[in-house]
PDB file of N, CA and C in Angstrom:
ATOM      1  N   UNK A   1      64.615  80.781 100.872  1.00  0.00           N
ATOM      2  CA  UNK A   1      66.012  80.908 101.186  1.00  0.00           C
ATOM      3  C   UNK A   1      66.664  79.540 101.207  1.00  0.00           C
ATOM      4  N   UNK A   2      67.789  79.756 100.574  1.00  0.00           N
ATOM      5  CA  UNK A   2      68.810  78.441 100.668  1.00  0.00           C
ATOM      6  C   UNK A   2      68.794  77.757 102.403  1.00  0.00           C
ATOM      7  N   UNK A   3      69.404  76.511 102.600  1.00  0.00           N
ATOM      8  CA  UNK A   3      69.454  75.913 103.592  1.00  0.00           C
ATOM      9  C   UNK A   3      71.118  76.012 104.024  1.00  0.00           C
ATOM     10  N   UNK A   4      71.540  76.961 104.591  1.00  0.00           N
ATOM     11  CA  UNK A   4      72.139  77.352 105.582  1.00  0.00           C
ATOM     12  C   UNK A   4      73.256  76.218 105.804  1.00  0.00           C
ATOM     13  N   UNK A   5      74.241  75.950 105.453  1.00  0.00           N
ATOM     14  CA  UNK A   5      75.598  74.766 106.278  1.00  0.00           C
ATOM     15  C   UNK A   5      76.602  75.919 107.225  1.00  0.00           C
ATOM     16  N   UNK A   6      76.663  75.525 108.082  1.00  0.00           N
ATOM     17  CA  UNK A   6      77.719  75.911 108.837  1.00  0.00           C
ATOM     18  C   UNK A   6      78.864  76.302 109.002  1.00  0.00           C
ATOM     19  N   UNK A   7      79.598  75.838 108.014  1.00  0.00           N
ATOM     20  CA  UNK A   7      80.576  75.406 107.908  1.00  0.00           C
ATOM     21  C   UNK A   7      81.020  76.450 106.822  1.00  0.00           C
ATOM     22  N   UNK A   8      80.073  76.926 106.263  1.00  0.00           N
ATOM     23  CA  UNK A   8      80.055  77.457 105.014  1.00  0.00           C
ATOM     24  C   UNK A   8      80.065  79.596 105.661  1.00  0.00           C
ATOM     25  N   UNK A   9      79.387  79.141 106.431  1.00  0.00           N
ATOM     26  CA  UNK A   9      79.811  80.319 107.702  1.00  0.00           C
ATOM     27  C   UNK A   9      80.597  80.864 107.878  1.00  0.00           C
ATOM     28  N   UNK A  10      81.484  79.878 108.381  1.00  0.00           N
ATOM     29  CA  UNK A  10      82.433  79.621 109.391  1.00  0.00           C
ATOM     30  C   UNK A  10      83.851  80.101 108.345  1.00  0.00           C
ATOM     31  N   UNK A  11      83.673  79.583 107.170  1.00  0.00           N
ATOM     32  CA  UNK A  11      85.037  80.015 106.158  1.00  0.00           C
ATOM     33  C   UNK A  11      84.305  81.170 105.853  1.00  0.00           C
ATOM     34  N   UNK A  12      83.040  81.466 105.417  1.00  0.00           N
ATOM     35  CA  UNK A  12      82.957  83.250 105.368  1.00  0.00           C
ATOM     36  C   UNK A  12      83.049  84.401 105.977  1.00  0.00           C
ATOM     37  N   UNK A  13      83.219  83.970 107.754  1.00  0.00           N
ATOM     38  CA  UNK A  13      83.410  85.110 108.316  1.00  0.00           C
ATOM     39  C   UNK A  13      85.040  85.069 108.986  1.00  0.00           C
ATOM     40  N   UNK A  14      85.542  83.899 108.723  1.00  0.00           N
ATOM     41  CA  UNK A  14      87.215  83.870 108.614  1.00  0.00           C
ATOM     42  C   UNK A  14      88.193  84.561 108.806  1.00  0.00           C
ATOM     43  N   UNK A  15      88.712  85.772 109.955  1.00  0.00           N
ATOM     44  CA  UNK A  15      89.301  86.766 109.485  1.00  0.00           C
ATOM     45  C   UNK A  15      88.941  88.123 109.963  1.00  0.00           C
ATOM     46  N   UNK A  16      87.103  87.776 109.998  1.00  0.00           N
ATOM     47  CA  UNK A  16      86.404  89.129 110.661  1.00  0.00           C
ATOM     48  C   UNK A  16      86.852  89.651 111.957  1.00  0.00           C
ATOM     49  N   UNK A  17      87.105  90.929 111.953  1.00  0.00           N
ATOM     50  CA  UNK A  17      87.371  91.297 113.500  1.00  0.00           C
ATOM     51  C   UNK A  17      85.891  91.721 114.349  1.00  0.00           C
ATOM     52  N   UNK A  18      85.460  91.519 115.784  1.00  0.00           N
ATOM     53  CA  UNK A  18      84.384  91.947 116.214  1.00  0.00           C
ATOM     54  C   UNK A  18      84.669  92.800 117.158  1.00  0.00           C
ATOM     55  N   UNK A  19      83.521  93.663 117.409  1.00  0.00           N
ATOM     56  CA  UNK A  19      82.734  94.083 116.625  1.00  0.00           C
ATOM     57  C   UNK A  19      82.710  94.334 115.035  1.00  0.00           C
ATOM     58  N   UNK A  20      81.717  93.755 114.284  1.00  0.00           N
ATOM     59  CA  UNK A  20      81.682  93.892 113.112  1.00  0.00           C
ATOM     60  C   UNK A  20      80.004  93.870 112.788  1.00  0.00           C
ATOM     61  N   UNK A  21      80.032  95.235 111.720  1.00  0.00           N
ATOM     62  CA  UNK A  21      78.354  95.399 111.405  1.00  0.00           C
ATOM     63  C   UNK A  21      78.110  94.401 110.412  1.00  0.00           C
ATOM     64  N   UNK A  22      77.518  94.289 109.806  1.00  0.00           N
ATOM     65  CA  UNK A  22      76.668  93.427 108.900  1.00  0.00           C
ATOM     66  C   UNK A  22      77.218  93.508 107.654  1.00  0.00           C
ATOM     67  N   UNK A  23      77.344  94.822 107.219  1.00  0.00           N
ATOM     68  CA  UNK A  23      77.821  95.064 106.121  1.00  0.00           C
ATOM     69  C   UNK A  23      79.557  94.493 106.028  1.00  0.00           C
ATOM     70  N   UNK A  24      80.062  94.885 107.056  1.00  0.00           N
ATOM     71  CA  UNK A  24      81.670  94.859 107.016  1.00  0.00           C
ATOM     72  C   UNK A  24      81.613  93.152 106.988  1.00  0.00           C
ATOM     73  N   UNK A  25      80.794  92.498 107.879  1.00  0.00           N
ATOM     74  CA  UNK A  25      80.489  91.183 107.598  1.00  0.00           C
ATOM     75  C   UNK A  25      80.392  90.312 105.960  1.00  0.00           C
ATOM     76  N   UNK A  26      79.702  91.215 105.644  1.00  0.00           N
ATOM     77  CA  UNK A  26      79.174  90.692 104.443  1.00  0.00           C
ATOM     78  C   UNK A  26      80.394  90.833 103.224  1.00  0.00           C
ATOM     79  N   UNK A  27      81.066  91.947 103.511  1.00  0.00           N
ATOM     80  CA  UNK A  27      82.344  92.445 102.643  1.00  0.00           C
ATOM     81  C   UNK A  27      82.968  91.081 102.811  1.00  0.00           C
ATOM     82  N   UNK A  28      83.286  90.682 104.394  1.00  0.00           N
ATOM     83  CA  UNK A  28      84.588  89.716 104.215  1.00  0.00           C
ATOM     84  C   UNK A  28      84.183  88.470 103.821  1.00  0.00           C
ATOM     85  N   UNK A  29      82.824  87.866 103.993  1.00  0.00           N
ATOM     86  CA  UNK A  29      82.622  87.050 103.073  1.00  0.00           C
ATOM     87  C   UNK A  29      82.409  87.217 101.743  1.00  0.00           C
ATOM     88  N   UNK A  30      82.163  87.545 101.089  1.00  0.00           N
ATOM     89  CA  UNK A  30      82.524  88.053  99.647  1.00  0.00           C
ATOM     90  C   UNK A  30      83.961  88.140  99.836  1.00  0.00           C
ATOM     91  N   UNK A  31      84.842  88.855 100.048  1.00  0.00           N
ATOM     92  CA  UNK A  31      86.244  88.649 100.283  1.00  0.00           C
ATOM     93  C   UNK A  31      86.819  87.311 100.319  1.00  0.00           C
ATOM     94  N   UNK A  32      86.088  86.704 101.116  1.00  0.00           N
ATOM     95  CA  UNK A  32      86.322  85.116 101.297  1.00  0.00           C
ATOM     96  C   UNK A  32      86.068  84.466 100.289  1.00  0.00           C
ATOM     97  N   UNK A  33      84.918  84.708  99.295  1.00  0.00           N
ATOM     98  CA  UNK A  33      84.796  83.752  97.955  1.00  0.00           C
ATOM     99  C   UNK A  33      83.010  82.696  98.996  1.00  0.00           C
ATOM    100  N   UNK A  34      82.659  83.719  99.785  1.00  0.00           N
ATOM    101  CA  UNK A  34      80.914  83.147  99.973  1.00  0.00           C
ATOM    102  C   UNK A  34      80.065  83.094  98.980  1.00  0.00           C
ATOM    103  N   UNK A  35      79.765  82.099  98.598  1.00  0.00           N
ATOM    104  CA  UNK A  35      78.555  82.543  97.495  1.00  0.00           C
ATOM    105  C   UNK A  35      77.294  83.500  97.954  1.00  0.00           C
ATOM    106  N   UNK A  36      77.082  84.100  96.688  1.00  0.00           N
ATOM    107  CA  UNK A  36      76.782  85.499  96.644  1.00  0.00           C
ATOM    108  C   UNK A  36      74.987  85.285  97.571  1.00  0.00           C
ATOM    109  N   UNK A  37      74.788  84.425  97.455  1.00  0.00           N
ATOM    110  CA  UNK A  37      73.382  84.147  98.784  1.00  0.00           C
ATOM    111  C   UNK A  37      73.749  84.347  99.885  1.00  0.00           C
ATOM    112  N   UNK A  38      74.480  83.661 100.688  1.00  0.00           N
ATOM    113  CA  UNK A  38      75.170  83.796 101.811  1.00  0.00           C
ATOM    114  C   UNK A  38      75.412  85.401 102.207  1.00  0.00           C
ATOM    115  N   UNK A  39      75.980  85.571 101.040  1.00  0.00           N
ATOM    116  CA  UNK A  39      76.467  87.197 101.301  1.00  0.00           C
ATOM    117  C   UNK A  39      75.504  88.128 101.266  1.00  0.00           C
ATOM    118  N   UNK A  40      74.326  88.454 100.617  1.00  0.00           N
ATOM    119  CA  UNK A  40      73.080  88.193 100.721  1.00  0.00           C
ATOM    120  C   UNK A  40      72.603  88.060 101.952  1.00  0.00           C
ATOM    121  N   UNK A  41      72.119  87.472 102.642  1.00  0.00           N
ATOM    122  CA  UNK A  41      71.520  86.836 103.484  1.00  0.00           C
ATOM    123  C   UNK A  41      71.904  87.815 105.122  1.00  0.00           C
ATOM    124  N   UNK A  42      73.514  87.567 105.026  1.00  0.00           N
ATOM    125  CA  UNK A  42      74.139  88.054 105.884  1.00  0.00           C
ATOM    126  C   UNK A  42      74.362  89.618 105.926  1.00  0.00           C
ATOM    127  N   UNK A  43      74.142  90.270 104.902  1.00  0.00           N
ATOM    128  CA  UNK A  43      73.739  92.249 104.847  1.00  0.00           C
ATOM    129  C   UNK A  43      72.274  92.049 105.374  1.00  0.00           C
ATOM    130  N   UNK A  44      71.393  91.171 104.714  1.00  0.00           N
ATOM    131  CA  UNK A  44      69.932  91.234 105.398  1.00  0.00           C
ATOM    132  C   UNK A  44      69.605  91.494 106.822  1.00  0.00           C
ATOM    133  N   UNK A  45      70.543  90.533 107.394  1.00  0.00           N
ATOM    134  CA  UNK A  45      70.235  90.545 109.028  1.00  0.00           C
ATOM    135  C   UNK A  45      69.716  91.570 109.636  1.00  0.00           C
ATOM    136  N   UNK A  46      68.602  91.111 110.706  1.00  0.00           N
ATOM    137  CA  UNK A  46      67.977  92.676 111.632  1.00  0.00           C
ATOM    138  C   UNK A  46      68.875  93.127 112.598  1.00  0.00           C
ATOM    139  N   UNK A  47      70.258  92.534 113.111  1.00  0.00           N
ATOM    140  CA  UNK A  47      70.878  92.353 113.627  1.00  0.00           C
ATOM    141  C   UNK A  47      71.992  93.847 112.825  1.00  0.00           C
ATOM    142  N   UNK A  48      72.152  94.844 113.748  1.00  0.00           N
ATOM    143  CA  UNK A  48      73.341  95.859 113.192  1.00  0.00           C
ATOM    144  C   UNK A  48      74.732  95.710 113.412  1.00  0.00           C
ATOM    145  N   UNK A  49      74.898  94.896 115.078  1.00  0.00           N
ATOM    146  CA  UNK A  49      76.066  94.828 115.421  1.00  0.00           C
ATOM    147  C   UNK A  49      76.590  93.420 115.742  1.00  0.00           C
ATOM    148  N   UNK A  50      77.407  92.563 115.258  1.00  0.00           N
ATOM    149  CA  UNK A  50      77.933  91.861 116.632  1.00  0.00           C
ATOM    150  C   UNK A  50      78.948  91.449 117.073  1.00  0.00           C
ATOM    151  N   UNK A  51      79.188  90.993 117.708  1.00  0.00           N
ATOM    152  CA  UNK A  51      80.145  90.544 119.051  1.00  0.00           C
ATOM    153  C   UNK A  51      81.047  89.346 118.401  1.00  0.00           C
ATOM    154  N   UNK A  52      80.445  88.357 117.690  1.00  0.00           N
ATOM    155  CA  UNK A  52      81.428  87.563 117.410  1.00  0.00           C
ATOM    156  C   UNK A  52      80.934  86.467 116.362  1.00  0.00           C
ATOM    157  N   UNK A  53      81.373  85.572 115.921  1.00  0.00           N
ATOM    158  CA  UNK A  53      80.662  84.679 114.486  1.00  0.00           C
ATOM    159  C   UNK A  53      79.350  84.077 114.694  1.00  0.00           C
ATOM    160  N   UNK A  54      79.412  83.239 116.498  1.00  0.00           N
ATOM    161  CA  UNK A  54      78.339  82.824 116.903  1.00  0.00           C
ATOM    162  C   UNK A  54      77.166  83.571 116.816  1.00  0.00           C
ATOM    163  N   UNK A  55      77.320  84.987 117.581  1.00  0.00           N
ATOM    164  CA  UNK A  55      76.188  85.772 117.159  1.00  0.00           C
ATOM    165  C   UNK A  55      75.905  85.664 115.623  1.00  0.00           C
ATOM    166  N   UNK A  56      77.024  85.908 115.217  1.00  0.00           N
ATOM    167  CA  UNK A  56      76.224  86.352 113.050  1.00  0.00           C
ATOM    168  C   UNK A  56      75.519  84.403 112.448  1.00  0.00           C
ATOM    169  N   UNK A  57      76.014  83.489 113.111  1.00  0.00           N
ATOM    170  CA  UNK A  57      75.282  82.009 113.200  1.00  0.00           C
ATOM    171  C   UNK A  57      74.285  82.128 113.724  1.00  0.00           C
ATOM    172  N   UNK A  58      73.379  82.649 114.482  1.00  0.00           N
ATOM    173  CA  UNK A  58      72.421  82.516 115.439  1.00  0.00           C
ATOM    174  C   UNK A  58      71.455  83.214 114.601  1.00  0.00           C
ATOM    175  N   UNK A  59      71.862  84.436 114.324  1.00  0.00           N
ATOM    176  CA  UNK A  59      71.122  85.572 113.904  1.00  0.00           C
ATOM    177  C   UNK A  59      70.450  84.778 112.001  1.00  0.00           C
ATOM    178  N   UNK A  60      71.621  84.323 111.307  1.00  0.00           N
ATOM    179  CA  UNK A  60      71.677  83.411 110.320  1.00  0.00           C
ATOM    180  C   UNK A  60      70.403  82.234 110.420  1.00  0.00           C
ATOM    181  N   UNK A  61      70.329  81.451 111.494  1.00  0.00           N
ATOM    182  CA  UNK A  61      69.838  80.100 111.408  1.00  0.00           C
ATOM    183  C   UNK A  61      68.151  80.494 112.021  1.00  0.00           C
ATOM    184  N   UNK A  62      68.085  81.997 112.655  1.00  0.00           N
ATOM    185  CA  UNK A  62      66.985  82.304 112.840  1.00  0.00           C
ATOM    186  C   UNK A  62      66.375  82.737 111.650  1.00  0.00           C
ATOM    187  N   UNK A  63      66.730  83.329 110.745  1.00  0.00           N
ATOM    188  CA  UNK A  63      65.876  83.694 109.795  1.00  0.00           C
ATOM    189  C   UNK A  63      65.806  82.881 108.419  1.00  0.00           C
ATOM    190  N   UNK A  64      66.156  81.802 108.449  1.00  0.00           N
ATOM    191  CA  UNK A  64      66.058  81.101 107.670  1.00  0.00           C
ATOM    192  C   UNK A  64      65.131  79.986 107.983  1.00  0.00           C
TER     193      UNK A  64
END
């Protein structure tokens, strides 16, 4: 797996309202113009629900 920037996150989930599943996650980055790993990466998560970007960062930097 690619090495993860932050920042790169942070403009992909831009916008998301939370609760937001993984998938709806993954839509708005793709929406956002995430490259398609990222977007990727972020439907993968074991994680179904969360609460807010930090969670979808956490969940991100663990499985990588």
């Amino acid at each position: 797996m690619s090495r993860i920037n932050p920042n790169d996150v942070q403009r992909a989930l831009k916008g998301a309202s939370y609760p937001a599943d993984r998938e709806e996650l993954a839509e708005r980055a793709r929406s956002n113009g995430a490259d398609e790993t990222l977007v990727d990466q972020i439907s993968e998560l074991d994680v179904d629900s969360f609460d807010g970007p930090d969670e979808v960062s956490q969940a991100l930097f663990r499985q990588s």
